[in-house]
C-alpha atoms as a PDB file:
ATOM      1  CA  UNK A   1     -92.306   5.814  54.955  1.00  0.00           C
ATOM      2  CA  UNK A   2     -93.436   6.142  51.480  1.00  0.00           C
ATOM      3  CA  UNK A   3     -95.619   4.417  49.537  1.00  0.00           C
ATOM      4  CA  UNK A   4     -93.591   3.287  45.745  1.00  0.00           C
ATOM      5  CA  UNK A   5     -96.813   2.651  43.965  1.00  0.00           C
ATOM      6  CA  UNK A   6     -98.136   6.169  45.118  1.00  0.00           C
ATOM      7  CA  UNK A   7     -95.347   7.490  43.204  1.00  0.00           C
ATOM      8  CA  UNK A   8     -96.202   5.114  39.955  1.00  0.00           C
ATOM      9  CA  UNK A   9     -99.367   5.031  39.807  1.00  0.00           C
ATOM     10  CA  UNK A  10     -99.832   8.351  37.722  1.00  0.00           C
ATOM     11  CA  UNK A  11     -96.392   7.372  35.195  1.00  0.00           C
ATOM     12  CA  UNK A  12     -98.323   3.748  35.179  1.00  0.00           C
ATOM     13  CA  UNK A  13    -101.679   5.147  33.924  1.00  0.00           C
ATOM     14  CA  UNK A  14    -100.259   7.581  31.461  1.00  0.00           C
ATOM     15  CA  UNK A  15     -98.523   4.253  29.780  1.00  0.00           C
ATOM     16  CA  UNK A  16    -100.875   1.558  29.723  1.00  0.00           C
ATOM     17  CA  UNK A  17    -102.032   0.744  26.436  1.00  0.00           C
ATOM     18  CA  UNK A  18    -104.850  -1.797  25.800  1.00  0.00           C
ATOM     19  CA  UNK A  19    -104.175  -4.797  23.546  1.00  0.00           C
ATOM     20  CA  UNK A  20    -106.696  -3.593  20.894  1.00  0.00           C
ATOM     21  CA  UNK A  21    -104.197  -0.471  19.695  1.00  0.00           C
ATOM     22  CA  UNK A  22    -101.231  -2.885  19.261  1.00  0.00           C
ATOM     23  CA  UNK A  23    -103.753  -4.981  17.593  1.00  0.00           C
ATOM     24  CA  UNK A  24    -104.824  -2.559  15.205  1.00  0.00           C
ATOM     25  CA  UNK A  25    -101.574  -1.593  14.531  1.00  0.00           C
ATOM     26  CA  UNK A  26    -100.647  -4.840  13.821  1.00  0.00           C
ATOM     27  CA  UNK A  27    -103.636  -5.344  11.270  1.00  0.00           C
ATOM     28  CA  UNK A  28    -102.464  -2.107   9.626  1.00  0.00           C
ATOM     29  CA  UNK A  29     -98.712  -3.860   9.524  1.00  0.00           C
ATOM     30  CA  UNK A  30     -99.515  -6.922   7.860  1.00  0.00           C
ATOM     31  CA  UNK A  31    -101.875  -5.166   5.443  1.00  0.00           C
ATOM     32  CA  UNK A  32     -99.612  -3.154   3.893  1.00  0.00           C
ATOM     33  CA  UNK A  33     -96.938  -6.253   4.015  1.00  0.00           C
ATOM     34  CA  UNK A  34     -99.526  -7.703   1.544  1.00  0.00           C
ATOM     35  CA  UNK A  35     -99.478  -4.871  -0.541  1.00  0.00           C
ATOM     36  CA  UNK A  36     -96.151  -4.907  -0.552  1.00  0.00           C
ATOM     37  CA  UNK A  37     -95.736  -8.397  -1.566  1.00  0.00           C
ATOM     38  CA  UNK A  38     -98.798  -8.230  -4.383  1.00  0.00           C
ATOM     39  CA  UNK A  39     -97.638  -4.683  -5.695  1.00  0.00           C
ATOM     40  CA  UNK A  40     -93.882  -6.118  -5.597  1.00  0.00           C
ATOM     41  CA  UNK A  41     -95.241  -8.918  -8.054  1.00  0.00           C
ATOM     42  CA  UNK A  42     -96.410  -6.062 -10.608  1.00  0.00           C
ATOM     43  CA  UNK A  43     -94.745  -4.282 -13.267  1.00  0.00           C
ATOM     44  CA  UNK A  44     -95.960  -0.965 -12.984  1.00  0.00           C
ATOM     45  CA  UNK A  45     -92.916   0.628 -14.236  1.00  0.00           C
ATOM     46  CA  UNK A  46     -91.297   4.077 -12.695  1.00  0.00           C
ATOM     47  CA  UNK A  47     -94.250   3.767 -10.188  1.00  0.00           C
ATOM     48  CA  UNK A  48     -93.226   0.667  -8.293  1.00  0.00           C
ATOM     49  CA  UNK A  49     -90.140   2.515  -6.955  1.00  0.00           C
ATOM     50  CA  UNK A  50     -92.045   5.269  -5.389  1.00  0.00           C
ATOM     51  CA  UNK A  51     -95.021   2.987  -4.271  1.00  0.00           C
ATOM     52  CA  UNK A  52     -92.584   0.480  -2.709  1.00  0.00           C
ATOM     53  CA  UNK A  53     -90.867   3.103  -0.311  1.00  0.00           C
ATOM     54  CA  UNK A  54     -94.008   4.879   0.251  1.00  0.00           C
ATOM     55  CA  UNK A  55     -95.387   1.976   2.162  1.00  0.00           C
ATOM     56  CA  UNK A  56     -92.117   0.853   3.647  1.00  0.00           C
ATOM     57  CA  UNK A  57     -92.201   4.513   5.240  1.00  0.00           C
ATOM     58  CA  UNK A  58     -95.757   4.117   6.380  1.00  0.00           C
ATOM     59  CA  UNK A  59     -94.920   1.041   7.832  1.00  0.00           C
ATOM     60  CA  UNK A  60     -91.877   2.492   9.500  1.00  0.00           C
ATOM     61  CA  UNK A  61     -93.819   5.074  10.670  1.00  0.00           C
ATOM     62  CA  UNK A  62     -96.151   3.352  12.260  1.00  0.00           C
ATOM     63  CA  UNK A  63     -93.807   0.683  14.125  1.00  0.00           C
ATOM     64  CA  UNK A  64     -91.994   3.759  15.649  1.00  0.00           C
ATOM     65  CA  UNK A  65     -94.681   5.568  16.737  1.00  0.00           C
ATOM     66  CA  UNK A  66     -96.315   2.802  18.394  1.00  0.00           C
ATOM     67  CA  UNK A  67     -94.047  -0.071  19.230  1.00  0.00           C
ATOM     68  CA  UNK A  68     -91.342   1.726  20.146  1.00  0.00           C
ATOM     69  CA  UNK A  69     -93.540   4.564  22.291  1.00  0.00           C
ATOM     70  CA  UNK A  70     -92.716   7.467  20.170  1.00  0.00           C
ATOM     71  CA  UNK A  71     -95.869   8.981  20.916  1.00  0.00           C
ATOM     72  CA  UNK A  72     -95.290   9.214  24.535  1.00  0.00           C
ATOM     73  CA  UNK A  73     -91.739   9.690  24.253  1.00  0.00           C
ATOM     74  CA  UNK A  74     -90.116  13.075  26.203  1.00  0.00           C
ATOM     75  CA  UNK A  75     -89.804  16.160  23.547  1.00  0.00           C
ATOM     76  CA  UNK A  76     -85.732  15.388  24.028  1.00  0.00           C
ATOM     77  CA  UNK A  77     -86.243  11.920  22.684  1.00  0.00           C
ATOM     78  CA  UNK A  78     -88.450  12.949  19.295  1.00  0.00           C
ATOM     79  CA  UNK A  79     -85.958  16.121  18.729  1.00  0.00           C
ATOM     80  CA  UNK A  80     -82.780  13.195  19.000  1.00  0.00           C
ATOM     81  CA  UNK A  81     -84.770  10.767  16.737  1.00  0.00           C
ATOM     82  CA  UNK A  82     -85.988  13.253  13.818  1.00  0.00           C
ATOM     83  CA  UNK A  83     -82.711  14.459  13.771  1.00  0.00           C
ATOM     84  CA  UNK A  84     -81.225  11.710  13.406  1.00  0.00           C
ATOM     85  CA  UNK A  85     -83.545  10.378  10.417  1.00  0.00           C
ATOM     86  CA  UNK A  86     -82.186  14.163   8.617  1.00  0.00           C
ATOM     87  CA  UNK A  87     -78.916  13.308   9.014  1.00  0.00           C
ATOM     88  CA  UNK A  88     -79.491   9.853   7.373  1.00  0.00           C
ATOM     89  CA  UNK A  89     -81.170  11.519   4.516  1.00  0.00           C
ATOM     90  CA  UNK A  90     -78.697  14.248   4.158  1.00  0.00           C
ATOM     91  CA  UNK A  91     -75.437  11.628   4.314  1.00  0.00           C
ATOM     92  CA  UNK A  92     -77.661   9.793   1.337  1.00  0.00           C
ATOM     93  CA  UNK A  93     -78.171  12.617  -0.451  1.00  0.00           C
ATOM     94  CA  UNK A  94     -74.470  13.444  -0.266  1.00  0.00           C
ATOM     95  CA  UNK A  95     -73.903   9.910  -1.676  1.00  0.00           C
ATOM     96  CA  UNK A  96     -75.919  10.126  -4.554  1.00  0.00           C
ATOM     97  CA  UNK A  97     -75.052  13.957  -5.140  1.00  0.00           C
ATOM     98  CA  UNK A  98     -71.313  13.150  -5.297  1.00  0.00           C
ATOM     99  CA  UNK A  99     -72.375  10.087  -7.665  1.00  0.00           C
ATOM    100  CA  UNK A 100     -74.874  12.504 -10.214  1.00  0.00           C
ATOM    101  CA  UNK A 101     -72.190  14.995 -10.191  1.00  0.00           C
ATOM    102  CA  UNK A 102     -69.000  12.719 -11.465  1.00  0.00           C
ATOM    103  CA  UNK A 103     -68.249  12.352 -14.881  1.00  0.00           C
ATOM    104  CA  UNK A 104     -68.634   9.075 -17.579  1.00  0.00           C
ATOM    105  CA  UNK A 105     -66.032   6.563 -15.999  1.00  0.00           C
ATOM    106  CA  UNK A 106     -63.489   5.561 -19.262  1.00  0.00           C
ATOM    107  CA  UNK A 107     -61.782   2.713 -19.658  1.00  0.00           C
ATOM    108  CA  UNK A 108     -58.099   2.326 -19.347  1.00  0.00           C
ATOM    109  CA  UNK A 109     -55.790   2.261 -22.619  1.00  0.00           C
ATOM    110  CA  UNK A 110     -55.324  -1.278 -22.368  1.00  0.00           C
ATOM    111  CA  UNK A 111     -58.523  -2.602 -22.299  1.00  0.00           C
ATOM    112  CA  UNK A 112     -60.814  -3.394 -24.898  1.00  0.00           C
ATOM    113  CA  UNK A 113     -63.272  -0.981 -26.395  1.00  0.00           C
ATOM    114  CA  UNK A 114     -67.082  -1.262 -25.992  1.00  0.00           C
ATOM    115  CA  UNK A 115     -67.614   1.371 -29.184  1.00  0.00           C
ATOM    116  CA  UNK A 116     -67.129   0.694 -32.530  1.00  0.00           C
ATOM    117  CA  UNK A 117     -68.271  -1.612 -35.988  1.00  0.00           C
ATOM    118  CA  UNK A 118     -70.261  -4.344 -34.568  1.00  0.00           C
ATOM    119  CA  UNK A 119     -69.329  -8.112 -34.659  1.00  0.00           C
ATOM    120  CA  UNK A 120     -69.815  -9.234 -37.945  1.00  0.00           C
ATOM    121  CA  UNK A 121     -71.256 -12.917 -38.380  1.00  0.00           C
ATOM    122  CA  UNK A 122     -71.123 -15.432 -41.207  1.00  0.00           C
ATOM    123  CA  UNK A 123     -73.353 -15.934 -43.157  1.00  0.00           C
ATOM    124  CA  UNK A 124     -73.848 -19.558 -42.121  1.00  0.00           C
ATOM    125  CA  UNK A 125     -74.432 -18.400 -38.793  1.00  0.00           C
ATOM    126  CA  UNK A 126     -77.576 -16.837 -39.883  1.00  0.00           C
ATOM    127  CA  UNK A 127     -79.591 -19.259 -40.822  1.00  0.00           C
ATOM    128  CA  UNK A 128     -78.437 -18.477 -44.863  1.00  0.00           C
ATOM    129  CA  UNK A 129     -77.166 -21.446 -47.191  1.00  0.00           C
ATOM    130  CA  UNK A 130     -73.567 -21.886 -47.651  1.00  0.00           C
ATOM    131  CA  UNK A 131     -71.591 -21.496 -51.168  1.00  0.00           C
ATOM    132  CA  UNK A 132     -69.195 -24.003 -51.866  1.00  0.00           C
ATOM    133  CA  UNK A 133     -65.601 -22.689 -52.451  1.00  0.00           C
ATOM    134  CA  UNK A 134     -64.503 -23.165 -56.128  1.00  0.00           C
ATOM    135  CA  UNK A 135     -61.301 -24.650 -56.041  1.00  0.00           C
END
């Protein structure tokens, strides 16, 4: 009769992980959420875009690779998952393609015109004194 731990004992020892690499991983996690939240407090212009999803993909990056085994994962299961992730990116970059490439929306005939004279105000409005009408 055969012994089942025999046959998991080598599949056991190839996936036990000790607490301090989740741990680390962890520290890494909520470091970069604190980045997150004091660079998100920042006005930093056209760089807090690009900063913002940087670290969102690092910490993406690291929660699949780690928490959800990627590392260990078969070849079959990394070619399924990184092709995946290029089909998201290539379905968004269809999105925003067909947006870029569409022309100025216009309004419809009926509707009131954005362009034109601006709004002229009274005088009285603006702070100036008023002149009595002569009568």
């Amino acid at each position: 009769m055969a012994n089942p731990t025999n046959n998991e004992a080598p599949h056991a020892a190839e996936h036990a992980h000790g607490v301090g690499r989740y741990f680390a991983v962890w520290i890494a996690l909520m470091a970069f959420t604190v980045i997150t939240v004091i660079t998100g407090h920042q006005e930093w212009g056209s760089v807090n875009l690009p900063l913002a999803v940087s670290i969102a993909t690092i910490k993406a990056t690291l929660v699949v690779l780690f928490f959800m085994h990627m590392t260990e994962a078969p070849a079959a299961n990394r070619i399924v998952f990184v092709v995946s992730i290029f089909f998201a990116i290539l379905l968004i970059i269809g999105v925003f393609g067909d947006l870029w490439t569409r022309n100025e929306m216009t309004l419809p005939s009926a509707a009131p015109s954005t362009e034109g004279p601006e709004i002229s105000v009274p005088s009285e409005r603006l702070g100036a004194p008023s002149v009595p009408d002569s009568e």
